[in-house]
N, C-alpha and C. Protein backbone atom coordinates (compact mmCIF):
# COMPACT_ATOMS: atom_id res chain seq x y z
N UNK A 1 5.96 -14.12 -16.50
CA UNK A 1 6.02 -13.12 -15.47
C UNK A 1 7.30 -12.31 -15.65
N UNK A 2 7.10 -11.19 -15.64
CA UNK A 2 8.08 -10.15 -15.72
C UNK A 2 8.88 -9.86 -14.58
N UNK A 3 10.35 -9.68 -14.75
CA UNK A 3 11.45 -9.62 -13.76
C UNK A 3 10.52 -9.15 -12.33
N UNK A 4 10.15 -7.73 -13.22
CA UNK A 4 9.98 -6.67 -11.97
C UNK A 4 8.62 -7.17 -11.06
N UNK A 5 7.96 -8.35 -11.76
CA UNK A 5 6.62 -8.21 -10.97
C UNK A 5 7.39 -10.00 -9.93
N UNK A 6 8.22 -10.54 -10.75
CA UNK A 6 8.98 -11.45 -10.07
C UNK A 6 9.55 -10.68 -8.77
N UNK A 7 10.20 -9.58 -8.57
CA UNK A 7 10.81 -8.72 -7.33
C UNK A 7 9.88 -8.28 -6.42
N UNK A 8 8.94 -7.81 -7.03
CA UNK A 8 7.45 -7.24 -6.51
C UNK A 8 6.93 -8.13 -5.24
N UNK A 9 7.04 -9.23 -5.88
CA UNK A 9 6.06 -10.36 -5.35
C UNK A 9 7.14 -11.13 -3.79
N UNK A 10 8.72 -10.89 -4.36
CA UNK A 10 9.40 -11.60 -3.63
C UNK A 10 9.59 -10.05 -1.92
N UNK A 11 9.41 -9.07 -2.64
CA UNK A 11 9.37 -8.37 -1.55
C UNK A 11 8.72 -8.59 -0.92
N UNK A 12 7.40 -8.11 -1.41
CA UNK A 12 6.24 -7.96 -0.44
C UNK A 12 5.69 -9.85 0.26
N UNK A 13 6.52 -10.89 -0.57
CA UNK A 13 6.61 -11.89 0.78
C UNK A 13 7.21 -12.11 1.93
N UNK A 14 8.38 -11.33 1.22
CA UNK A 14 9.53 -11.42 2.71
C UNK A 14 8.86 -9.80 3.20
N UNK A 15 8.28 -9.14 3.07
CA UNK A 15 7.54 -8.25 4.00
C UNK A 15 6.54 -9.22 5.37
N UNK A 16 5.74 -9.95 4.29
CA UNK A 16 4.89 -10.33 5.21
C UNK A 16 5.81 -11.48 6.51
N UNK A 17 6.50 -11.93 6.02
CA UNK A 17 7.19 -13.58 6.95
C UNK A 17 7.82 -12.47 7.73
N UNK A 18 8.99 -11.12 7.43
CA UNK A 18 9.32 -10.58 8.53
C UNK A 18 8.40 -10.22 9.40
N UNK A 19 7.15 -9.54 9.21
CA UNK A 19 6.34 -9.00 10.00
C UNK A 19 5.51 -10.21 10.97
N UNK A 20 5.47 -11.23 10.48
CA UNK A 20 4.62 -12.50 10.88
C UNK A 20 6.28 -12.82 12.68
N UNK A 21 7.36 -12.75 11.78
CA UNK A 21 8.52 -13.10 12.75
C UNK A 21 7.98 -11.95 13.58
N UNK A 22 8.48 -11.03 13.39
CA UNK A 22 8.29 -9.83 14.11
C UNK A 22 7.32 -9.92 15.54
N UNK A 23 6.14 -9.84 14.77
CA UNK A 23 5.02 -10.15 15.92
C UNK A 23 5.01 -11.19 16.51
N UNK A 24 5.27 -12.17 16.28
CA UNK A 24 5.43 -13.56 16.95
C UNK A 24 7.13 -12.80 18.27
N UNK A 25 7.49 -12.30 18.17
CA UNK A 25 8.72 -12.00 19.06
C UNK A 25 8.17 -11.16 19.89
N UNK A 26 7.06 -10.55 19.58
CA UNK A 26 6.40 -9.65 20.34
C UNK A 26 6.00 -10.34 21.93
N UNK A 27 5.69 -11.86 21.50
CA UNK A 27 4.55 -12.25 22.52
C UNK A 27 5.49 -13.09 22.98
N UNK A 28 5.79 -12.99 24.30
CA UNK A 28 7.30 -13.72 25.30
C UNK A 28 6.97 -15.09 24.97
N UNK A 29 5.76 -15.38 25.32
CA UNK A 29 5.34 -17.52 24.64
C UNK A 29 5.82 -17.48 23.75
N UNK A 30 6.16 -16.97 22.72
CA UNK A 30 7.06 -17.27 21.35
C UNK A 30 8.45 -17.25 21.28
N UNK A 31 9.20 -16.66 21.98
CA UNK A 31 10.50 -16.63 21.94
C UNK A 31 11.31 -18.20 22.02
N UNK A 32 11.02 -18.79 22.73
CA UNK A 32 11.48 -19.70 22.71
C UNK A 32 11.34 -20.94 21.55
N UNK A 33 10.68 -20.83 21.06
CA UNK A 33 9.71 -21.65 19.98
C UNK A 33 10.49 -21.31 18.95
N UNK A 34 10.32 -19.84 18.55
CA UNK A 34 11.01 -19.19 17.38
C UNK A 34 12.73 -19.26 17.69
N UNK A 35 13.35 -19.20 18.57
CA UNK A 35 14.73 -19.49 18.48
C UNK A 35 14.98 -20.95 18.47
N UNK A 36 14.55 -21.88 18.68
CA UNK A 36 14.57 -23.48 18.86
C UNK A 36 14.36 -23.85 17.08
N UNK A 37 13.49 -23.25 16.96
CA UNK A 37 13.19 -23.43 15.22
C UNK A 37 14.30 -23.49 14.35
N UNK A 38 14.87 -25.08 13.85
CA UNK A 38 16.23 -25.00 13.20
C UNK A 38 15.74 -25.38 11.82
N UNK A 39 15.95 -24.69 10.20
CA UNK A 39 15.25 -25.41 9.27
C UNK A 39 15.96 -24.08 8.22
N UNK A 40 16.00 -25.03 6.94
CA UNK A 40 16.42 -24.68 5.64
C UNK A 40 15.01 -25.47 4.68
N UNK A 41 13.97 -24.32 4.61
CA UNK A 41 12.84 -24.67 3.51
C UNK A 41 12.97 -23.47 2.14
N UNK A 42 12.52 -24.46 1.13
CA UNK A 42 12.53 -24.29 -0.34
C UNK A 42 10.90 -23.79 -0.12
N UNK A 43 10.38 -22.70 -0.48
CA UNK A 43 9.32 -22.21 -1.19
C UNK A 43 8.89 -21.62 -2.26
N UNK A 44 8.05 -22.70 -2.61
CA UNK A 44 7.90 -22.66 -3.77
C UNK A 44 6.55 -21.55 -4.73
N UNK A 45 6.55 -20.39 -4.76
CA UNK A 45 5.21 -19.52 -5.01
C UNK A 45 4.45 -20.16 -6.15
N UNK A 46 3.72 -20.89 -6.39
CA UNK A 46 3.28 -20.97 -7.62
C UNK A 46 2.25 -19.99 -8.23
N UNK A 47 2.63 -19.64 -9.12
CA UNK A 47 2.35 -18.43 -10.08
C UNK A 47 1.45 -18.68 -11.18
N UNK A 48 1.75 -19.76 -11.36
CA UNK A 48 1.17 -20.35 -13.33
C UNK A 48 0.79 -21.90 -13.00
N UNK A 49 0.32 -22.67 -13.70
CA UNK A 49 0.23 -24.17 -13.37
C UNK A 49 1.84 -24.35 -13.16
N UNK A 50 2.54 -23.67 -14.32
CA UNK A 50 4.46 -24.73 -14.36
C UNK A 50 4.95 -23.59 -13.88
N UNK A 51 5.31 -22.71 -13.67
CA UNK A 51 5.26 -21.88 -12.86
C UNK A 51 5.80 -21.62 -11.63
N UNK A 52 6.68 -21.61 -11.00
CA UNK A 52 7.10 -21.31 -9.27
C UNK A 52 8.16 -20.43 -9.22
N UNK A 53 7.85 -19.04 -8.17
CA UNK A 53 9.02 -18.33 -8.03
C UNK A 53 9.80 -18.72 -6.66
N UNK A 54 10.70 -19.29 -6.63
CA UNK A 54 11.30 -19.88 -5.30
C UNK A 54 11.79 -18.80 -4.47
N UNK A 55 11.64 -19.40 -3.18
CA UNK A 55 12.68 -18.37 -2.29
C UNK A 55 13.00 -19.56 -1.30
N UNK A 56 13.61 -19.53 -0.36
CA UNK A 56 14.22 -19.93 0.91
C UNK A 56 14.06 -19.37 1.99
N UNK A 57 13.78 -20.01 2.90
CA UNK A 57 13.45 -19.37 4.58
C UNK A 57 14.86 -20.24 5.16
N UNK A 58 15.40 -19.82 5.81
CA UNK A 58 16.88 -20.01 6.84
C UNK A 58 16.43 -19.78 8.27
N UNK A 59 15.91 -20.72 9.01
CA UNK A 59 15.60 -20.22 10.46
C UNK A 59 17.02 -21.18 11.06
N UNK A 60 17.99 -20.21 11.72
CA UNK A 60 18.97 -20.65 12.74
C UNK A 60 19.19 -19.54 14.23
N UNK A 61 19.10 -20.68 15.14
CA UNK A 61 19.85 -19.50 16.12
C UNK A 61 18.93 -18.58 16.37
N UNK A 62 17.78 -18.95 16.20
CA UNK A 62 16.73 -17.92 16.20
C UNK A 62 16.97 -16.59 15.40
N UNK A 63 17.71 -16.74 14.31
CA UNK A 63 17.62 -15.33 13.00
C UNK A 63 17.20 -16.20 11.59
N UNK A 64 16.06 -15.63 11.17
CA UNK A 64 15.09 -15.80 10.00
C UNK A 64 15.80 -14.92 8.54
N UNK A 65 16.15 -15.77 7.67
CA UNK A 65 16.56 -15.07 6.68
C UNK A 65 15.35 -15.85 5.65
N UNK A 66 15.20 -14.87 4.39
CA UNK A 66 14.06 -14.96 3.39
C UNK A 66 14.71 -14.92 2.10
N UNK A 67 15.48 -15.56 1.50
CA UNK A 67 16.39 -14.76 0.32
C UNK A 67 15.34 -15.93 -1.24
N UNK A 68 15.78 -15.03 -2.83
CA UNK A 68 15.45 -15.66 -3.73
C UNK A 68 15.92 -16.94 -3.71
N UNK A 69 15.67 -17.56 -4.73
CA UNK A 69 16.22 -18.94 -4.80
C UNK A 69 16.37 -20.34 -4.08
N UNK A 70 16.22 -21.37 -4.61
CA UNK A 70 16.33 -22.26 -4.56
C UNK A 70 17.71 -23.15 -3.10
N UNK A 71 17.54 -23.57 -2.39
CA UNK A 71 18.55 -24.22 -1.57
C UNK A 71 19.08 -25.39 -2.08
N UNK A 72 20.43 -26.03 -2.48
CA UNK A 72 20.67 -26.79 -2.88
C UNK A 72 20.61 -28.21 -1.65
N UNK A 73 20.56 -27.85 -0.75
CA UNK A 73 20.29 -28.67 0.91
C UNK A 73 19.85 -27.97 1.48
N UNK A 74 18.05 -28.91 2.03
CA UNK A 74 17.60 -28.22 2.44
C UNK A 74 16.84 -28.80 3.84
N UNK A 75 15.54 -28.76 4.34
CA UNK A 75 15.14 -29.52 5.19
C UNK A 75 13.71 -29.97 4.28
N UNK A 76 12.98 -29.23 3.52
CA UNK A 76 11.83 -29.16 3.47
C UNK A 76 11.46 -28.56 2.44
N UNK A 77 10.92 -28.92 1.25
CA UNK A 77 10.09 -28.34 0.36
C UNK A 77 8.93 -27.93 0.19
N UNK A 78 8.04 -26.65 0.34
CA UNK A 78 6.74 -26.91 0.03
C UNK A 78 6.67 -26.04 -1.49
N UNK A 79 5.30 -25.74 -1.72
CA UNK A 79 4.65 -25.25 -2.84
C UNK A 79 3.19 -24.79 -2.57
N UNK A 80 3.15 -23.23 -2.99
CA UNK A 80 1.69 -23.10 -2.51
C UNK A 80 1.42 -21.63 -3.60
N UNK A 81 0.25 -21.42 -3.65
CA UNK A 81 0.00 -19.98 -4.49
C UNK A 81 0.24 -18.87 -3.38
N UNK A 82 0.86 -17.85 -4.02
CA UNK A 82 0.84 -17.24 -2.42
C UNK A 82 -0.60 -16.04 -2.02
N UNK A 83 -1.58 -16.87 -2.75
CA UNK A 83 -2.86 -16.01 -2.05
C UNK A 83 -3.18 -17.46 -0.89
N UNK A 84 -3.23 -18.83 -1.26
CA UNK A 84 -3.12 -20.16 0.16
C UNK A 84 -2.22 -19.65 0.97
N UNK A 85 -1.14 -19.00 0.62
CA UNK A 85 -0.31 -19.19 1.89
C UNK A 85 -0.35 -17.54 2.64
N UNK A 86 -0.89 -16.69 2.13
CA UNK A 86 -1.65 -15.57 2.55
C UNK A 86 -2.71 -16.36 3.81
N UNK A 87 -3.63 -16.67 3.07
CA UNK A 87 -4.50 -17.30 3.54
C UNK A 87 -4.35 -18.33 5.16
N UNK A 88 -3.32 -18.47 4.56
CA UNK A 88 -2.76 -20.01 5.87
C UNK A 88 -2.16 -18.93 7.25
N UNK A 89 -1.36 -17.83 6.52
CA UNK A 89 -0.13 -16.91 7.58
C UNK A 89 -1.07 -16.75 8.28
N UNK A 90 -2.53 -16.16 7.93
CA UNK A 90 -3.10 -15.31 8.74
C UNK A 90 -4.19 -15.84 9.25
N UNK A 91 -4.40 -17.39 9.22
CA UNK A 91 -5.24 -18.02 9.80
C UNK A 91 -6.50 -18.55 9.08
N UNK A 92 -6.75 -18.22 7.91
CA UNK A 92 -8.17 -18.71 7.88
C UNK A 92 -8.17 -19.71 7.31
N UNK A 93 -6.85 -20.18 6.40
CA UNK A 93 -6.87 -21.61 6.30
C UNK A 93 -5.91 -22.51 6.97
N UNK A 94 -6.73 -23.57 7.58
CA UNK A 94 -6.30 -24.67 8.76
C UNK A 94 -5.27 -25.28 7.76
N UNK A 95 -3.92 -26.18 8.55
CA UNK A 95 -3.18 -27.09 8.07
C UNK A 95 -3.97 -27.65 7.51
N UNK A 96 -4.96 -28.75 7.85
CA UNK A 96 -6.06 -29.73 6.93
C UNK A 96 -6.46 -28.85 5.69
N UNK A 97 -6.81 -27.97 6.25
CA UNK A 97 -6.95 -27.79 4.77
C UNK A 97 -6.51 -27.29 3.75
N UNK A 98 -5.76 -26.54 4.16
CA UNK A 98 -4.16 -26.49 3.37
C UNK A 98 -3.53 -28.13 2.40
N UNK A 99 -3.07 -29.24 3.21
CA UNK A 99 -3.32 -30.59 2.80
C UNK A 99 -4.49 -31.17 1.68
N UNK A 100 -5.43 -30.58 2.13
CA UNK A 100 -6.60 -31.59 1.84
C UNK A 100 -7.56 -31.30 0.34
N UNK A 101 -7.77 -29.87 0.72
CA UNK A 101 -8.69 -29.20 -0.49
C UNK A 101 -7.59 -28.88 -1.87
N UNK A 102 -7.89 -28.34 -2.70
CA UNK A 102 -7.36 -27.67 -3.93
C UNK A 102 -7.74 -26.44 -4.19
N UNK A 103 -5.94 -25.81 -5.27
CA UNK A 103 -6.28 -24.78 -5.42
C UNK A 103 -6.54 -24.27 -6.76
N UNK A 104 -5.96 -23.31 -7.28
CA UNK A 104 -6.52 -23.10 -8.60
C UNK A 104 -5.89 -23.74 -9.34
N UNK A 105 -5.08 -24.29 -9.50
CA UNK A 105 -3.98 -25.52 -10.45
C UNK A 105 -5.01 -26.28 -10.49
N UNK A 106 -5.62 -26.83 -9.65
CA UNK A 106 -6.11 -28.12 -9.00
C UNK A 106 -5.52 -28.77 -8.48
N UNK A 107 -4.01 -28.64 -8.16
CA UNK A 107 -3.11 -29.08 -6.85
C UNK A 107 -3.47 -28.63 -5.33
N UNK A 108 -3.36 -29.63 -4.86
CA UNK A 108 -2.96 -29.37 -3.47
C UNK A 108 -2.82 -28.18 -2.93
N UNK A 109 -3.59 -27.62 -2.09
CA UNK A 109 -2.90 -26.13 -1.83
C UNK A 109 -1.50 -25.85 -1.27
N UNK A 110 -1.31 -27.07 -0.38
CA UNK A 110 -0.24 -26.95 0.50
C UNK A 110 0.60 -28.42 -0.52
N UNK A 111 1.91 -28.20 -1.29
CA UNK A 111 2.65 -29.53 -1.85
C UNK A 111 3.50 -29.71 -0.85
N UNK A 112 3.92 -30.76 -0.63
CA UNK A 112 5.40 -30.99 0.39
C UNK A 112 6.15 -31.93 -0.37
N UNK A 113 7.42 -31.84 -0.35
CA UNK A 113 8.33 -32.73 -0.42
C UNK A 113 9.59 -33.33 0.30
N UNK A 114 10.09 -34.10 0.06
CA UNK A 114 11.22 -34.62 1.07
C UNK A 114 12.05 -33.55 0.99
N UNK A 115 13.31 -33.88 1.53
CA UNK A 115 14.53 -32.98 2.05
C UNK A 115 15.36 -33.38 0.89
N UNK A 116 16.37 -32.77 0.87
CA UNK A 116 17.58 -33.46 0.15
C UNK A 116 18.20 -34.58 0.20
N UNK A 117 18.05 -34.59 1.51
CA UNK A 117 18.61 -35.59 2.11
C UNK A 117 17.81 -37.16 1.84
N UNK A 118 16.28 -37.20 1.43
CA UNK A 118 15.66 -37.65 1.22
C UNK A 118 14.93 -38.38 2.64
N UNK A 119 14.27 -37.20 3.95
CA UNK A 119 14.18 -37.82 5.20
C UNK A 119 12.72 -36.59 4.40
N UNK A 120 11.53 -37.42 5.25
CA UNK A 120 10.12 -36.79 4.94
C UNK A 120 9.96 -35.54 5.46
N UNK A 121 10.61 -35.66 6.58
CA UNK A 121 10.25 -34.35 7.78
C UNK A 121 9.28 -33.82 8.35
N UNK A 122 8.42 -35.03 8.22
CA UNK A 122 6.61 -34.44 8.65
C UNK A 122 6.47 -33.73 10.15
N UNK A 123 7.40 -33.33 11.06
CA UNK A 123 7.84 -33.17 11.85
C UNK A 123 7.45 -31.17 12.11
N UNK A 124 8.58 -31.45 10.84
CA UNK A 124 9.02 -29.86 10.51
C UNK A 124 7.70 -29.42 9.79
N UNK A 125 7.27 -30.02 9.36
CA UNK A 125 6.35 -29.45 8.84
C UNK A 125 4.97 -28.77 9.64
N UNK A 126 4.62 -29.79 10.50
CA UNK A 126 3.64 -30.01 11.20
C UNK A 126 4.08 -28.68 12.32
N UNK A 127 5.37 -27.89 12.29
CA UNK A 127 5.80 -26.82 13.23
C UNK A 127 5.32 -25.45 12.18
N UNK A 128 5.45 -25.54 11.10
CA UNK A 128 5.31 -24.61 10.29
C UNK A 128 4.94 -23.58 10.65
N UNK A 129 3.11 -24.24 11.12
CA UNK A 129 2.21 -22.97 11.29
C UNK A 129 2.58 -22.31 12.13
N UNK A 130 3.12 -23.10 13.68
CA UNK A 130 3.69 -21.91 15.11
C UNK A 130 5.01 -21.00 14.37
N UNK A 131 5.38 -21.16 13.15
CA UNK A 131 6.08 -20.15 12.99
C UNK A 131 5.63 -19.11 11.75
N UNK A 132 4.91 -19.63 11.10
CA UNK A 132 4.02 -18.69 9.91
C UNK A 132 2.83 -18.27 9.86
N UNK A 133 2.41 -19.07 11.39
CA UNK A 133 0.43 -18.64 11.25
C UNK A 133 0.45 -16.93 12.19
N UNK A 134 0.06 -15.92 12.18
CA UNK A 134 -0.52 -15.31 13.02
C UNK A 134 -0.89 -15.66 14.47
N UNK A 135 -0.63 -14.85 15.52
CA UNK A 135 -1.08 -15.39 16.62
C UNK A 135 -2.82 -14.87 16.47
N UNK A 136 -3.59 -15.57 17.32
CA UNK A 136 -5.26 -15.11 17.41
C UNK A 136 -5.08 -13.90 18.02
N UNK A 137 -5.92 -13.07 18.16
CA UNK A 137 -5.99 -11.95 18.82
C UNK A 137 -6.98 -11.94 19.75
N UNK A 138 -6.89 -12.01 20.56
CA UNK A 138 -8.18 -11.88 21.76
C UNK A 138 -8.81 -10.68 21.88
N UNK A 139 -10.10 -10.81 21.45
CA UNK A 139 -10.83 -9.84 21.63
C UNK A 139 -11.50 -9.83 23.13
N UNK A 140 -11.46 -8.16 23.76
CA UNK A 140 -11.46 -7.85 24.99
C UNK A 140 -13.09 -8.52 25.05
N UNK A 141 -13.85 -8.80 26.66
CA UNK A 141 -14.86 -9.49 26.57
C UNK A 141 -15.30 -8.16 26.99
C-alpha cells in the first residue's frame, strides 16, 4: 500500500469517528456517556492478510483524539478491515457478530487483545459500540 492511499484511508477514518462523535453529542442522552468514556485503543485497519494500518483513539475528559500510530500504553487493542468496522459504526453489524463470524482474512472480524498492561478489558470493550455505533434513527410513524 502506497503512502498516499495509507493517508487517504487514515483521513477519511478519522472523518468518519469525528462525525460518529459529533452526532452522538448531538443527542443530550449521550453527553454524559461520551465524556465518562476514559480509554487509550490501538486500531488496527487490516488491509492485507499481514497487513494493518494503525491508528489510536484517545478518549479523555470527554475530547476524542484519532492520530496515526501505534500507542505504546494502551487500554485496548482491536483489529478489523475497515469495510467490518464501517459496517459495525453504522449498525448493521451486531457486536456478536462482529466476534463471531469471519472476514475476508478468515479472521475474526472484530480481533481484541489485552492492554499493555496485560488486564483483558472486556469491559471497555463491550462500551465500544455506545461510542462508535450510530445512534438508530426513528422513523416518524
Amino acid at each position: 500500500m502506497e503512502e498516499s492511499e495509507k493517508e487517504n484511508l487514515f483521513i477519511t477514518f478519522k472523518g468518519v469517528i469525528d462525525s460518529i462523535i459529533l452526532d452522538k453529542r448531538n443527542n443530550p442522552k449521550n453527553i454524559k456517556m461520551l465524556d465518562e468514556f476514559q480509554a487509550k485503543l490501538n486500531i488496527g485497519l487490516q488491509i492485507e492478510k499481514d497487513f494493518c494500518l494503525w491508528v489510536n483513539l484517545v478518549a479523555e475528559n470527554g475530547n476524542y483524539s484519532l492520530n496515526e500510530g501505534k500507542l505504546e500504553e494502551y487500554d485496548l487493542e482491536i483489529i478489523a478491515t475497515p469495510e467490518d468496522l464501517m459496517y459495525f459504526s453504522n449498525g448493521e453489524n451486531s457486536t456478536l457478530n462482529m466476534m463471531l463470524k469471519k472476514n475476508v482474512f478468515g479472521e475474526r472480524k472484530l480481533q481484541y487483545d489485552k492492554s499493555s498492561k496485560g488486564k483483558r478489558n472486556l469491559g471497555l470493550l463491550l462500551k465500544l459500540p455506545k461510542i462508535l455505533v450510530l445512534d438508530k434513527i426513528k422513523k416518524p410513524d
